[in-house]
Every structure is written in C-alpha cells, then in structure tokens.
Protein backbone atom coordinates (compact mmCIF):
# COMPACT_ATOMS: atom_id res chain seq x y z
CA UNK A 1 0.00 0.00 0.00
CA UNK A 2 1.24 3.19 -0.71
CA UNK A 3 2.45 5.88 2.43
CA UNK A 4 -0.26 8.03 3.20
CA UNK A 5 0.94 11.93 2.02
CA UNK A 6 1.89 13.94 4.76
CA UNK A 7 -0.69 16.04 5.43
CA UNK A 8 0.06 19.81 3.68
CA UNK A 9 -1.30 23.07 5.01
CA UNK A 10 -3.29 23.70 1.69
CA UNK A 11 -6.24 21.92 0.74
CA UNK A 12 -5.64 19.54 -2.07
CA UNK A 13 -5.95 21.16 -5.68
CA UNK A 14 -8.04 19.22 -8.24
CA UNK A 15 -6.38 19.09 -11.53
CA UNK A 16 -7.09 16.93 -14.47
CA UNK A 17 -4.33 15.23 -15.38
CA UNK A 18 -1.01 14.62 -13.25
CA UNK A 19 2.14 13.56 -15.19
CA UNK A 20 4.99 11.82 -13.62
CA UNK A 21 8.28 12.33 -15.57
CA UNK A 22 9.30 15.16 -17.61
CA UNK A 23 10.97 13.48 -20.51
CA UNK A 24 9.81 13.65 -24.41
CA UNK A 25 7.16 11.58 -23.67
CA UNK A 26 5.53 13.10 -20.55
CA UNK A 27 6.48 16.69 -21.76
CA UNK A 28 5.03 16.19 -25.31
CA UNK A 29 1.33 15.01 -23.40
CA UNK A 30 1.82 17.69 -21.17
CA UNK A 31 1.87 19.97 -24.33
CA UNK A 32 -1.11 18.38 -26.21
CA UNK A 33 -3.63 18.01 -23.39
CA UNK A 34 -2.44 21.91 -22.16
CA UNK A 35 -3.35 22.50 -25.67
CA UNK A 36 -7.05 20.65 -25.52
CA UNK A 37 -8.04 23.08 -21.91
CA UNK A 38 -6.95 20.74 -19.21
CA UNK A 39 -5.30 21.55 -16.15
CA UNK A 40 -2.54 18.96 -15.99
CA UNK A 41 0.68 19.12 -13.85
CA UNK A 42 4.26 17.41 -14.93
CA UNK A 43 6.75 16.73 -12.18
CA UNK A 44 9.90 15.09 -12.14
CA UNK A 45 12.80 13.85 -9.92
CA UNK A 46 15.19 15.74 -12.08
CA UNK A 47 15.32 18.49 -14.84
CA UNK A 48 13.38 18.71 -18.06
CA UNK A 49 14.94 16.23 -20.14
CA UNK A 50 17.43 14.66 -18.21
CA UNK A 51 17.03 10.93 -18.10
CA UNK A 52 16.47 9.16 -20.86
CA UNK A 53 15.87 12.03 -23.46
CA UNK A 54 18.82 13.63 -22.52
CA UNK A 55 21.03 10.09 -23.74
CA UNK A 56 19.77 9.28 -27.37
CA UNK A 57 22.25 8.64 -30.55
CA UNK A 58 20.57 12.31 -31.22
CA UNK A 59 18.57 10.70 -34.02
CA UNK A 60 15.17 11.42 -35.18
CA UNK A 61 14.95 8.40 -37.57
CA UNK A 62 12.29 6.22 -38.87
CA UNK A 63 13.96 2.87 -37.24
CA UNK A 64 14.87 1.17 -40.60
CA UNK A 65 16.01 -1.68 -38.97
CA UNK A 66 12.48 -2.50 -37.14
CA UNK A 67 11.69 -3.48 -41.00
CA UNK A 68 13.41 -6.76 -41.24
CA UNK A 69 11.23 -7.71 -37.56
CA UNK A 70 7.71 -6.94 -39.20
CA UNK A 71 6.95 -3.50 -36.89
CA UNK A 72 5.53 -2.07 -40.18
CA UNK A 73 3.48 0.60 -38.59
CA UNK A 74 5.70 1.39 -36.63
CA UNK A 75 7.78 2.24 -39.23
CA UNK A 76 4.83 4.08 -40.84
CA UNK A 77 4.43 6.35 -38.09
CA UNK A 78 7.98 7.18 -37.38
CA UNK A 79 8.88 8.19 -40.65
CA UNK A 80 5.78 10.37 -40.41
CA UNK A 81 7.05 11.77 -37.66
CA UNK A 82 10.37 12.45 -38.60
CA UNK A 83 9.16 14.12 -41.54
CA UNK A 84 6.49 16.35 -39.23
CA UNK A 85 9.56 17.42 -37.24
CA UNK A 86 11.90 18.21 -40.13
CA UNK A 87 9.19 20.92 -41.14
CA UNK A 88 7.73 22.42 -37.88
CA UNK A 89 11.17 22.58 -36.04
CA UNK A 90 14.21 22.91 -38.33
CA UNK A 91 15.83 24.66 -35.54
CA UNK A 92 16.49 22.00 -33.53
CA UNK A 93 15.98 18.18 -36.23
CA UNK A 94 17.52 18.68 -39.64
CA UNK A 95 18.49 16.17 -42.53
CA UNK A 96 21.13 13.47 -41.95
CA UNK A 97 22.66 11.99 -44.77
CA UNK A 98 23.23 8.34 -43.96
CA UNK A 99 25.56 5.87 -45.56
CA UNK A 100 25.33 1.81 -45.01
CA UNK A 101 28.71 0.20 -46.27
CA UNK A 102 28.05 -3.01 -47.77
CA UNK A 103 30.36 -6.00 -48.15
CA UNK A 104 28.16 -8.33 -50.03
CA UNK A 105 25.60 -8.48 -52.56
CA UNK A 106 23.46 -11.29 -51.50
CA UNK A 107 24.02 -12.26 -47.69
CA UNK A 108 21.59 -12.13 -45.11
CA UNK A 109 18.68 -13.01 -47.38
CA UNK A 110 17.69 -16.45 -45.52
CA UNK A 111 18.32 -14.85 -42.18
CA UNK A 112 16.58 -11.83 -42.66
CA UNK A 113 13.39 -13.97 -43.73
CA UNK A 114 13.79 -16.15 -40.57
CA UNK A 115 13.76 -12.86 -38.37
CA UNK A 116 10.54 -11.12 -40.13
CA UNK A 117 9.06 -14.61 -39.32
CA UNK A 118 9.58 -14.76 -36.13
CA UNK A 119 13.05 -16.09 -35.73
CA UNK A 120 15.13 -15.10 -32.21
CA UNK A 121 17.83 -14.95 -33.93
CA UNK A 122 19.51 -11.74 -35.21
CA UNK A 123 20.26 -11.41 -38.71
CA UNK A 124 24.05 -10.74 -39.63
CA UNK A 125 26.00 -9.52 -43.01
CA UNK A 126 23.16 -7.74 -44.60
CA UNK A 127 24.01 -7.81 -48.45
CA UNK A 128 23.12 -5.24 -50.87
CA UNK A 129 20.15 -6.99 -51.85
CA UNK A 130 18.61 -6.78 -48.85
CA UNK A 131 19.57 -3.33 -48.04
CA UNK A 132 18.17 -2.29 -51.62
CA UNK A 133 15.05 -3.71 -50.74
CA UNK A 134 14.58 -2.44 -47.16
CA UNK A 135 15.49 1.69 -48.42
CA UNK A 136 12.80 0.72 -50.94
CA UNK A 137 10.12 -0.29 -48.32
CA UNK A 138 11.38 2.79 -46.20
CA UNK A 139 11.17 5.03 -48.76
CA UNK A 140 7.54 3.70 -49.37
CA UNK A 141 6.66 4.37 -45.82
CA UNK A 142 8.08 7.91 -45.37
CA UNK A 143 6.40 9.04 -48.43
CA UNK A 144 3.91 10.99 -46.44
CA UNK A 145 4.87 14.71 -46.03
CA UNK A 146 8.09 13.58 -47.63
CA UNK A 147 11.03 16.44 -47.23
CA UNK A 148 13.99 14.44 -48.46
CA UNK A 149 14.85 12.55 -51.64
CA UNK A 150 15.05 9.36 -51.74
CA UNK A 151 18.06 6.37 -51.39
CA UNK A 152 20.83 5.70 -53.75
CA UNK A 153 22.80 2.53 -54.67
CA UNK A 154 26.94 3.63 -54.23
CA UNK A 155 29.28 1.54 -56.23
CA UNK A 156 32.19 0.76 -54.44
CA UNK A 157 34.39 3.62 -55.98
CA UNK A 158 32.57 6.33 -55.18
CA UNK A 159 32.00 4.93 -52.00
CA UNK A 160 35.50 5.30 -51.36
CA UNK A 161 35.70 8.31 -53.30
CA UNK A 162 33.27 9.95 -50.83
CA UNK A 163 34.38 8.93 -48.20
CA UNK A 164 38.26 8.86 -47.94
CA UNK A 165 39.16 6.06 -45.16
CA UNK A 166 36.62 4.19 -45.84
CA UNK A 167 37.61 0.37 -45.89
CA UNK A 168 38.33 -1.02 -49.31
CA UNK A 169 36.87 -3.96 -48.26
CA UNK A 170 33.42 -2.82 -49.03
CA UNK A 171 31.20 -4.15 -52.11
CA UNK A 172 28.74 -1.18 -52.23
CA UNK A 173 27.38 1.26 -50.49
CA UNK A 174 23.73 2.31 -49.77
CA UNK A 175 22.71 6.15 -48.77
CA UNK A 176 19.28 7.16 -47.65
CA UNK A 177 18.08 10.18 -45.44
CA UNK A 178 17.21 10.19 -41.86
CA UNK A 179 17.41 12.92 -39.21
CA UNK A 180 19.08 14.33 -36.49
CA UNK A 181 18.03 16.42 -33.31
CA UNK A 182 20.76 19.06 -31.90
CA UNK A 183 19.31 19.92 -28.59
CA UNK A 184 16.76 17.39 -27.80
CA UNK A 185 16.27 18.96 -24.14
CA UNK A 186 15.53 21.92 -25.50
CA UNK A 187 12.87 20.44 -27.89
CA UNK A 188 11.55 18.64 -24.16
CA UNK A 189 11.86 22.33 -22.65
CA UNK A 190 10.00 23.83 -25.70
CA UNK A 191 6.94 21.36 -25.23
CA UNK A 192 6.68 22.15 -21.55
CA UNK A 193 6.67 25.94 -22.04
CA UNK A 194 4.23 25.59 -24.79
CA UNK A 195 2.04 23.78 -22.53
CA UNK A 196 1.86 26.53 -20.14
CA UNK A 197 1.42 28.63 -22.32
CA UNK A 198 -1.76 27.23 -23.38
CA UNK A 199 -2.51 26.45 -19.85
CA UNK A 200 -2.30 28.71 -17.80
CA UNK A 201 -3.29 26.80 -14.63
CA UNK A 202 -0.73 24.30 -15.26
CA UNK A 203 2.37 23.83 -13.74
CA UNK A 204 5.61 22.69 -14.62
CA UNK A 205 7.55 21.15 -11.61
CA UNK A 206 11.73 19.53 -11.96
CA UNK A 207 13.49 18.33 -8.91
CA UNK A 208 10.49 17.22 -7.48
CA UNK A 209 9.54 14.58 -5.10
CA UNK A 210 6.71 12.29 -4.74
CA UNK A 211 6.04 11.85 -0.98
CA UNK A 212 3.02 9.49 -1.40
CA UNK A 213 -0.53 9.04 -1.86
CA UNK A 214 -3.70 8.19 0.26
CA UNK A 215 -5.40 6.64 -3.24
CA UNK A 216 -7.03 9.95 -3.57
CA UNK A 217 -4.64 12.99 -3.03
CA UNK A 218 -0.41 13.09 -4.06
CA UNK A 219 1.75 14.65 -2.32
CA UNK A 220 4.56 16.06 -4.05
CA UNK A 221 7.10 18.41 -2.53
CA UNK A 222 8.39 20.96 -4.82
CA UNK A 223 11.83 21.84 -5.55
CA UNK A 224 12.27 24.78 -3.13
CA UNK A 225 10.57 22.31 -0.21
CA UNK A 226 6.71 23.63 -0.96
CA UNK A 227 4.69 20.61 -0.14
CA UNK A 228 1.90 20.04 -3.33
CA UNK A 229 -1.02 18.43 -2.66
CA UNK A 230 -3.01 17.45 -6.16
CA UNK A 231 -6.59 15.43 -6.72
CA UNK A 232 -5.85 14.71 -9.97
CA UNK A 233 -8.39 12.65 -12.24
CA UNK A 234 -5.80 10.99 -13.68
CA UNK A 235 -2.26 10.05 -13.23
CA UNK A 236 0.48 9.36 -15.75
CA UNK A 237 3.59 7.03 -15.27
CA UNK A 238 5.11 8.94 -17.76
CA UNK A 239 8.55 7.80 -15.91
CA UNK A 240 10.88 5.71 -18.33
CA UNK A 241 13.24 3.56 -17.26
CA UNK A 242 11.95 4.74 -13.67
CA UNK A 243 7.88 3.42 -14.41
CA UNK A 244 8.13 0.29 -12.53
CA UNK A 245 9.72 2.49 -8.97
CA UNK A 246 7.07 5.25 -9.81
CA UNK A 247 4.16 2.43 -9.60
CA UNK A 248 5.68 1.08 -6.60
CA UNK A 249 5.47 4.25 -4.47
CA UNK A 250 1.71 4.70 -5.99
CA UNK A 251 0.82 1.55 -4.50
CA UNK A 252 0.73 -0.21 -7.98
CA UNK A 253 3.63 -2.72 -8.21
CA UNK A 254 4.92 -3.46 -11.37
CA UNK A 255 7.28 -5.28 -13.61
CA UNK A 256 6.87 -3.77 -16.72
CA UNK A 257 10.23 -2.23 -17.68
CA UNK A 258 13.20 -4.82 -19.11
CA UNK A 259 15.66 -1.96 -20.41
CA UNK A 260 18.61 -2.26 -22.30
CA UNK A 261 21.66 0.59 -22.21
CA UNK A 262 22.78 2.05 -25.14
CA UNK A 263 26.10 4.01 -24.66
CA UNK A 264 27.77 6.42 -26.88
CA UNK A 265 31.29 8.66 -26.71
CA UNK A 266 32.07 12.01 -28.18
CA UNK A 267 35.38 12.40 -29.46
CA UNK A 268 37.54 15.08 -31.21
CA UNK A 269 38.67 13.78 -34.34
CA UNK A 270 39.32 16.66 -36.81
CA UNK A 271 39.84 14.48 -39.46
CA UNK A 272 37.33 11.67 -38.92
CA UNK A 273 34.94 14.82 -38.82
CA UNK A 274 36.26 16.04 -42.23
CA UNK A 275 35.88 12.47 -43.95
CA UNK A 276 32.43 12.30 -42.88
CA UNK A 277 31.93 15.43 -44.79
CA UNK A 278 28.14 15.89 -42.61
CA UNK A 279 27.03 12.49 -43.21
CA UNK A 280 26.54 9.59 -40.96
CA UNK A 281 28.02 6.33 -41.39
CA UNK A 282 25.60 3.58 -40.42
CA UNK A 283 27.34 0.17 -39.77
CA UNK A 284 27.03 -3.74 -39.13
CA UNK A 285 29.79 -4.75 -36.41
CA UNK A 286 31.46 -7.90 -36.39
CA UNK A 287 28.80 -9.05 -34.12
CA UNK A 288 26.09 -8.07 -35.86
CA UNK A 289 25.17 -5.09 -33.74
CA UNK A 290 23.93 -1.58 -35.37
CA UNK A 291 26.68 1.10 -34.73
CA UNK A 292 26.93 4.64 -36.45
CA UNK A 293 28.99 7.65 -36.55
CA UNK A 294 29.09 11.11 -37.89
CA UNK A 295 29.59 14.79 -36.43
CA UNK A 296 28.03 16.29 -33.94
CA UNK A 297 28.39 20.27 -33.13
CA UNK A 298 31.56 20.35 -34.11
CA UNK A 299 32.94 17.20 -32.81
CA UNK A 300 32.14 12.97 -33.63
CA UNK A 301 29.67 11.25 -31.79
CA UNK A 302 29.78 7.21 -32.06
CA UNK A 303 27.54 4.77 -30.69
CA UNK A 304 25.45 2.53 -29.51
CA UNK A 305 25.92 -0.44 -27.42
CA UNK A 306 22.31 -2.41 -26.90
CA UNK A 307 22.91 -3.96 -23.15
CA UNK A 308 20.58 -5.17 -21.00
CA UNK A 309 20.21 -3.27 -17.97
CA UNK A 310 17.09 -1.73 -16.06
CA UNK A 311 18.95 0.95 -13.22
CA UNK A 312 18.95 4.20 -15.10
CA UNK A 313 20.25 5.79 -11.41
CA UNK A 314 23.91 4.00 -12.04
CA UNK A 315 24.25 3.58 -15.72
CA UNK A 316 27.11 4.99 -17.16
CA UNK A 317 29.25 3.74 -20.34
CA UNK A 318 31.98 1.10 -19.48
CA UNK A 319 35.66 0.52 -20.12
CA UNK A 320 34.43 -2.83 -22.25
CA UNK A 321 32.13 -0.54 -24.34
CA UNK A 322 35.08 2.50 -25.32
CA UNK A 323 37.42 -0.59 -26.65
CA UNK A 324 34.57 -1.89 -28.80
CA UNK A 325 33.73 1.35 -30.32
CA UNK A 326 36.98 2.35 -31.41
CA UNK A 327 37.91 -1.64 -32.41
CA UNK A 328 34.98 -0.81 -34.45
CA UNK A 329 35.97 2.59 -35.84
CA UNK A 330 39.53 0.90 -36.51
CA UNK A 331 38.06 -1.70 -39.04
CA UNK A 332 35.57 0.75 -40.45
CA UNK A 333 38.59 3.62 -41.31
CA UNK A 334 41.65 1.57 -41.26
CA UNK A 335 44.04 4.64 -42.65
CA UNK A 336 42.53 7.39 -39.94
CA UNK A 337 43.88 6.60 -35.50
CA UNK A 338 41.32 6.13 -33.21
CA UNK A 339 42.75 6.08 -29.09
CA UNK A 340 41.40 7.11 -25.94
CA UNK A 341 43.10 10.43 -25.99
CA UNK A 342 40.63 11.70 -28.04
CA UNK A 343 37.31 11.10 -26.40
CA UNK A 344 36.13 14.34 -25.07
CA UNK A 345 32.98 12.48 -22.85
CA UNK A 346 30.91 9.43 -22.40
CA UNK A 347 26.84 9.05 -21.84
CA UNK A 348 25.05 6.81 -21.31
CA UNK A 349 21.16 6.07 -21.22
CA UNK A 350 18.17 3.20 -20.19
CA UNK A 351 16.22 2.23 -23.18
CA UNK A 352 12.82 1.80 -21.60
CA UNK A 353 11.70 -1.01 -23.68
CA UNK A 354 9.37 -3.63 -22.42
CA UNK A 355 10.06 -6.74 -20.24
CA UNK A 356 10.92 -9.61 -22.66
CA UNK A 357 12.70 -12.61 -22.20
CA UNK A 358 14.15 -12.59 -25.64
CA UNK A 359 17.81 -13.70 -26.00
CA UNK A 360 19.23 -10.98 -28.17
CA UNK A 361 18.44 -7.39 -26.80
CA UNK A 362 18.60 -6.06 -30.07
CA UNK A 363 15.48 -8.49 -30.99
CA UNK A 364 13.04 -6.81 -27.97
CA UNK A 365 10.14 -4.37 -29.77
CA UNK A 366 11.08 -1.10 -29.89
CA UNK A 367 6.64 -0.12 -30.36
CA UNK A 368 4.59 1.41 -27.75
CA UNK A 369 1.96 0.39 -25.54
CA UNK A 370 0.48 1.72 -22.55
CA UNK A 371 -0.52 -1.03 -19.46
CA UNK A 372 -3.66 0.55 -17.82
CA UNK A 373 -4.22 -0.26 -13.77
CA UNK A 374 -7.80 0.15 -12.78
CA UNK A 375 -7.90 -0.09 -8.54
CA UNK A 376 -11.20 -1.06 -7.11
CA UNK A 377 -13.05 2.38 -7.04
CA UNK A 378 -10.68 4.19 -8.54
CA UNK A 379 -9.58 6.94 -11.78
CA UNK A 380 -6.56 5.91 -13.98
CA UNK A 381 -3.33 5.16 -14.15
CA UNK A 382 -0.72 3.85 -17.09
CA UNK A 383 2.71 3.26 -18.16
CA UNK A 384 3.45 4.37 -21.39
CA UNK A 385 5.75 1.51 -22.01
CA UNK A 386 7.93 3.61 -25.36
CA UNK A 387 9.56 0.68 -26.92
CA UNK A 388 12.15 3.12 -28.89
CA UNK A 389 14.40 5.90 -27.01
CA UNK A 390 12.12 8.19 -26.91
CA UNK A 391 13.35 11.30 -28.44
CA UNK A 392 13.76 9.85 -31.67
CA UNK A 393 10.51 8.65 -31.93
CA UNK A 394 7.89 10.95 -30.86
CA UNK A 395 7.14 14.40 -32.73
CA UNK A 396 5.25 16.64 -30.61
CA UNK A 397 5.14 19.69 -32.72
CA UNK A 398 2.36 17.83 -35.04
CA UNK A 399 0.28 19.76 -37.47
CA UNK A 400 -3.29 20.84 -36.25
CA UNK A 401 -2.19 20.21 -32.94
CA UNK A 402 -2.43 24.09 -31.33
CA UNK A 403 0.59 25.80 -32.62
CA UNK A 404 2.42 24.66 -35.18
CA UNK A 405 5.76 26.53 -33.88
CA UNK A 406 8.54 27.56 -36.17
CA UNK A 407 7.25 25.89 -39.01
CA UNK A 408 8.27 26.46 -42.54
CA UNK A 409 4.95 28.58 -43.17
CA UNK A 410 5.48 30.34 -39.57
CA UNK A 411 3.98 30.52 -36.73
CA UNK A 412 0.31 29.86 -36.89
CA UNK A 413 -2.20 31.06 -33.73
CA UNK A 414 -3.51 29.00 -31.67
CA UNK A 415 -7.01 27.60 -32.72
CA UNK A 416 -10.16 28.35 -30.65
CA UNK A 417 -12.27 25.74 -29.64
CA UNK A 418 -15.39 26.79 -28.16
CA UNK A 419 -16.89 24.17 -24.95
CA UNK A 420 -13.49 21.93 -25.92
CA UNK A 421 -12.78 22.10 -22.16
CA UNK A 422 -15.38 21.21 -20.56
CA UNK A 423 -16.27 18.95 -23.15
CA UNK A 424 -12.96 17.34 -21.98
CA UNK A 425 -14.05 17.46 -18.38
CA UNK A 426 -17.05 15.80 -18.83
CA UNK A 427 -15.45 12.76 -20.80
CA UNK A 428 -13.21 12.54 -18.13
CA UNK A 429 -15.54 12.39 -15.15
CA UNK A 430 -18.53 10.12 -16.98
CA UNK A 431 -18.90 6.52 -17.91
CA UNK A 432 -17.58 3.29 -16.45
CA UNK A 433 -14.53 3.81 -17.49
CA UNK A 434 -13.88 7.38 -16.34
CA UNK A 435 -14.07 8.81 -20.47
CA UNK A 436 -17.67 8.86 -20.90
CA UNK A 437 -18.11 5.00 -22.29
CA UNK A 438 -16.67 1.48 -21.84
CA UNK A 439 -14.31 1.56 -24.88
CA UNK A 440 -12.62 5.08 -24.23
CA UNK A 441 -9.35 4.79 -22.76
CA UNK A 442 -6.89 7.24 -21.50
CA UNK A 443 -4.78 7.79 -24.75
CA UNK A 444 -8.23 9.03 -26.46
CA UNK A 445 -7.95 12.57 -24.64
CA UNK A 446 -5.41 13.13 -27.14
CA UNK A 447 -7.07 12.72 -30.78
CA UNK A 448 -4.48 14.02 -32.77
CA UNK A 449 -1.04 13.12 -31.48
CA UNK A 450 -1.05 8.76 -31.93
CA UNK A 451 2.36 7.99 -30.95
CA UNK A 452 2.85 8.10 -26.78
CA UNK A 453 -0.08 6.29 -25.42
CA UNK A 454 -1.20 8.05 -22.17
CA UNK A 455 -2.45 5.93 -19.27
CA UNK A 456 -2.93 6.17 -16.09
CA UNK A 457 -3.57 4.81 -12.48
CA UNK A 458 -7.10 5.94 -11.91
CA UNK A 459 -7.58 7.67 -8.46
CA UNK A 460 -10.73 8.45 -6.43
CA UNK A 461 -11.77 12.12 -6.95
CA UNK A 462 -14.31 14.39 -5.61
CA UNK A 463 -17.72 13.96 -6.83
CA UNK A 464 -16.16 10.17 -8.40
CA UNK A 465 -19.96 8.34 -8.79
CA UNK A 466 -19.35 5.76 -6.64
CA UNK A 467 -17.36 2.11 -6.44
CA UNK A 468 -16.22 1.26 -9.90
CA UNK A 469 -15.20 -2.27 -10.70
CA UNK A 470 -11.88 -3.45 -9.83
CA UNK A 471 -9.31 -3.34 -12.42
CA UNK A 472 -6.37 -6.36 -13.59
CA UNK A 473 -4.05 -4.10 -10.75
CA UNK A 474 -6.46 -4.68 -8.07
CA UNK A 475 -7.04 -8.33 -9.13
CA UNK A 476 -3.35 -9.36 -9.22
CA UNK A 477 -3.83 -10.23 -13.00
CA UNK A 478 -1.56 -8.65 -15.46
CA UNK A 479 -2.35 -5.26 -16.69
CA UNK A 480 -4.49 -4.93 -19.99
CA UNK A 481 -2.44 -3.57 -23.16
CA UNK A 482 -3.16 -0.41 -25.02
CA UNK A 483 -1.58 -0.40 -28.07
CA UNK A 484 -1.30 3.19 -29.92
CA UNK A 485 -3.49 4.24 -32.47
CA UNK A 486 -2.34 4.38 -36.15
C-alpha cells in the first residue's frame, strides 16, 4: 500500500491530469492536453529532459532496422514523424545523410526472412540486396509529407571516393536520409513551455519529489521544499526507465520495464569529422550489432551499445564498451587513428523497452503500448511503455495540434475551440470507465497526437460516482495492453 501523504497546510488542488516524468514523452502530453483546456501538472525527480531524453544517438529516424522484424506501422508512423519534425522545427531536427557500407551483394537473405518470421535470432551480413530492398520499403513508408529525396545505390568507388578512409573492403554502399536532433532537451523544454502557455493553470515542476498518496490525493514536494497536494483525475507514469519504482510508491507494483543501455562517446577527431563530410556512417559490427557515426556540433559522436540493464540511477558507459567502439571505428577507417586520448565524454542512457525474455536485446520491440491499472473504485493510471528511445521517436510539434511553432509557413495562432474544455471534463468524469463509455481509454484525450499512449492509475476524486469495478491491478492479473493508435 502506498504511504499516506503527509498532510500539507493547503487543501488539495483538483487538476485533471497529473504527469509523472518530464521526458519527451511526458512533456510532449503535457503539451497536447495543455493544448485541448486541461489543467494537468508534470513533475519530475530531475530536470526537463534529463534521463532518458537527454542520452539518445541524437537521431530522429524512422527505425529502418524494425523493418526486417515486421513492426511495419511502426515504421509508418515514425517516418511520419520524422518528416512532421523536419518541417515544424528545423531549428532543432535537420536532414542526416546516412551511408550503409556493404560487403556483399546477397548475404543475409535467408536470415533476414527467418527474423521477419519470427526467428530469435539476429540477422548478420546484410548484403546489398537486402539493403536495396529495405530503403525501398522505407522510402515507401516515409512518403507521407516527404522532405527528403530518396536512397541511392553507391558503387564501391565512389563509395571510397566519398568517403576517404573508408575500408576497401566494401562491395557497395547504400545512402538514404534520416534525421538528427541538436538539442533534444531543448525540444523537451520547448513542449513544456508551450504547454503553459496554453494552460495557464498548469504547472511545470523539476526536482520534485513524490512523498506518497492516500489513493485519492499526491503529495509532491516541490523543488524549493513547498509541499503540493493534487486530486488529480488521472495520473500518468510517464517515468521511463523509472515506471516500474514510480508504480511502486503509488501503491501499484509493477514489472513492466526490461531496459537495455545504449552508450555512446564524443570524441575530437578533426579528421574523422572532415571524412564524414556531414554524413553519418551507419554500420554492421562484427557481431552483428547496429553502430553509427558522424559529427556532432563540431565534434564525432559514435555509438550505440544495446545492453541489457534496467537501473537508469547508475548507468554509465563502461571501459568494455570504449574498446569496442573504437575496435569498431579501426576496421571501419583503417588509414585514420582512433585512441582514448581523443574522447572528449561518455553518456550513457536506459532504453525503456518492455520486459521480454528474448535472447538478443537487439530483438526486444522497440513499439509502444500503454498497461492501464484500474484499482477497485478508482480513476486511472498507465505506463506508457515507449519501446524506442524516446526522443527519436515521438514528434510533438504535429500539425493541427495548437501551434504549429517555427514551421516552414510560420507561426500559426492557436485555434479556438469553443466548450473543448469542458467537453474534456465531462469525458473525463462520466462513464464506467472514467471517459464517458466502456471503450474510451486514456490515450483518447489526445485525438491528434497517436504515438505516446497516455495511461494512467485511476484515483478516487471528488464527486467520483461511486465504487467502480476493480481493475487487472487490483485483481493481481496482469495489466491490460493499449496499443497506440495508427
């Protein structure tokens, strides 16, 4: 059971919606339900941005390599999004040219069959063929709002030709467009202050801490030691890596999280950085892992490791994982030195995929999905379980959503929406399920934005109609899956 709050001079303040965790995820449903007239709070341990979003490859990309493991929609709404993002905030996500070396025409054909089929094991030595074919099924997906042309088959010499270093042992070379974000806290920080904006009842809270609940009120205490007490109608687990200790101090245990750290290094390689000439290279390692490389603000960021590990508190990139980068970088660019002299930092961050019990990391889904707990007589709360680091997967500046910020057209004013707010009210306080009728589910107070399914832990409120019926939480069964919308 979770510690009853300690009680707070103040009355409690009802609110609508209560977000734990102030990443991309929790800050871009902050920003869309500010945007839709709800009173909504975000809170978290540490500052805008810091955990997980703060520790990406600094990609926005359309996960390419979900393709050969059958997460087709995925696909289809990443690529979407990525395109969204390139138009409505080129400050911060631009273009990334991308190059695949190739050292094969036809390997990884049978593999890559067994793995869209189901296989557990992960396909190695991609071949040409196969890479041909997957940058035409991308290209297919990201068609929508498309901003970029379209991938190119390299021979070998002007692979090499374009990129001096370059092993000679390649066959080919493939190059296709992704994207990359330069400041993704700031994008996080953008989405928060937008949602104020738009809100002006809201509040935005970092280096906060949750000091409990009673099932009905939480207590947070707020940075400067101002004790909060909320009645929210619904809480978020918006939490990461950190959903399954958030549930626990809710009273809602949980084993939903099975992360996997992905590590990267900056170093300062002048000449690595002129090579690359602004592209990225995007390579198969020996063991069959993804890496990639390419510059960075000035300097060369290389990663990422894929290691199973689920305590984003002491993660941090290890001795083992430098020496395989730069073994890696040493077979990629044989004429250019790679040592340890020249890494500037290391970072390191929790994937917050779901719990699996499949044998190669790499192999766990990287989709979305959103557990909902239902206690006996109580309003919501879920996990939005983001199968992919975050950041690169979820565009929050979406058309039609409020304001379109920065966008290629400029800004655009917000859109009036007359009764929208209490329209949103009264789906939240009415039917069985808390959002006016049985099949309504948290994630539907967003209609526009499909990508981070809200949920939430439902808690009693004032005025709630009465015992509801007890959810899987309360039960001891598993939680029910909410799967995103496409």
């Amino acid at each position: 059971m979770p510690k009853d709050p300690t009680p707070s001079a103040a009355p409690p303040t009802d609110i609508d919606v209560l977000i734990l965790g102030a990443g991309i995820n929790g800050a871009g449903t902050f920003r869309d339900l500010c945007e839709q007239g709800l009173t909504c709070v975000i809170a978290d341990k540490g500052d805008f941005g810091s955990g997980t979003s703060a520790a990406p490859s600094r990609m926005i990309h359309g996960g390419i390599k979900y393709l050969e493991t059958g997460q087709f929609r995925l696909v289809a709404q990443s690529t979407l999004e990525r395109n969204l993002l390139l138009r409505n905030a080129p400050h911060y996500v631009t273009p990334l040219h991308t190059v695949i070396p190739l050292f094969s025409w036809l390997r990884g054909i049978p593999s890559a069959l067994r793995t869209l089929f189901g296989s557990t094991t992960a396909p190695r030595s991609r071949g040409a063929v196969l890479i041909k074919i997957g940058l035409a099924v991308y290209d297919f997906y990201g068609r929508r709002q498309r901003v970029m042309p379209r991938h190119a088959l390299w021979s070998r010499a002007r692979a090499l030709r374009e990129i001096p270093g370059l092993t000679p042992e390649i066959t080919a070379a493939a190059a296709y467009y992704d994207a990359k974000v330069s400041h993704p806290e700031r994008l996080v920080l953008e989405l928060v202050r937008d949602g104020l904006a738009a809100s002006p009842a809201s509040q935005a809270l970092n280096h906060a801490t949750l000091a409990g609940t009673d099932g009905r009120v939480v207590q947070l205490t707020a940075a400067d030691g101002r004790p909060l007490a909320l009645r929210p109608r619904i809480v978020l687990n918006a939490g990461g890596p950190w959903i399954d200790r958030i549930n626990a101090a809710l009273g809602a245990p949980s084993a939903l999280i099975g992360g996997t750290k992905g590590s990267h290094i900056i170093l300062d390689h002048p000449a690595l950085l002129a090579a690359l000439k602004g592209r990225m290279i995007y390579f198969e390692a020996d063991d069959g892992r993804i890496c990639l490389v390419y510059g960075y603000l000035g300097r060369v960021l290389v990663g990422s490791t894929d290691i199973r590990d689920d305590n984003p508190d002491t993660v941090r990139c290890e001795e083992d994982e430098i020496a395989y980068f730069l073994k890696e970088l040493r077979e990629l660019l044989p004429v250019l030195t790679f040592d340890e002299g020249q890494i500037l930092s290391t970072y390191s961050g929790i994937r917050p995929l779901p719990r699996s019990d499949a044998a190669i990391a790499g192999l766990i889904s990287r989709d979305h999905s959103a557990p909902v707990a239902e206690p006996e007589g109580a309003r919501a709360m879920a996990d939005p379980v983001a199968g992919r680091r975050q950041v690169d997967n979820l565009s929050r500046f979406r058309r039609g959503s409020g304001r379109n910020r920065a966008g290629p057209a400029g800004p655009r004013p917000p859109r009036q929406h007359p009764g929208l707010a209490d329209r949103r009210r009264a789906r939240l306080s009415g039917g069985p399920c808390g959002l006016g009728g049985r099949h309504r589910r948290p994630h539907r107070l967003r209609d526009r934005p499909r990508r981070a399914v809200a949920g939430a832990l439902w808690l009693r409120g004032a005025g709630d109609p009465g015992p509801r019926r007890a959810g899987a939480a309360a039960a001891g069964r598993p939680a029910r899956l909410v799967r995103g919308r496409d």
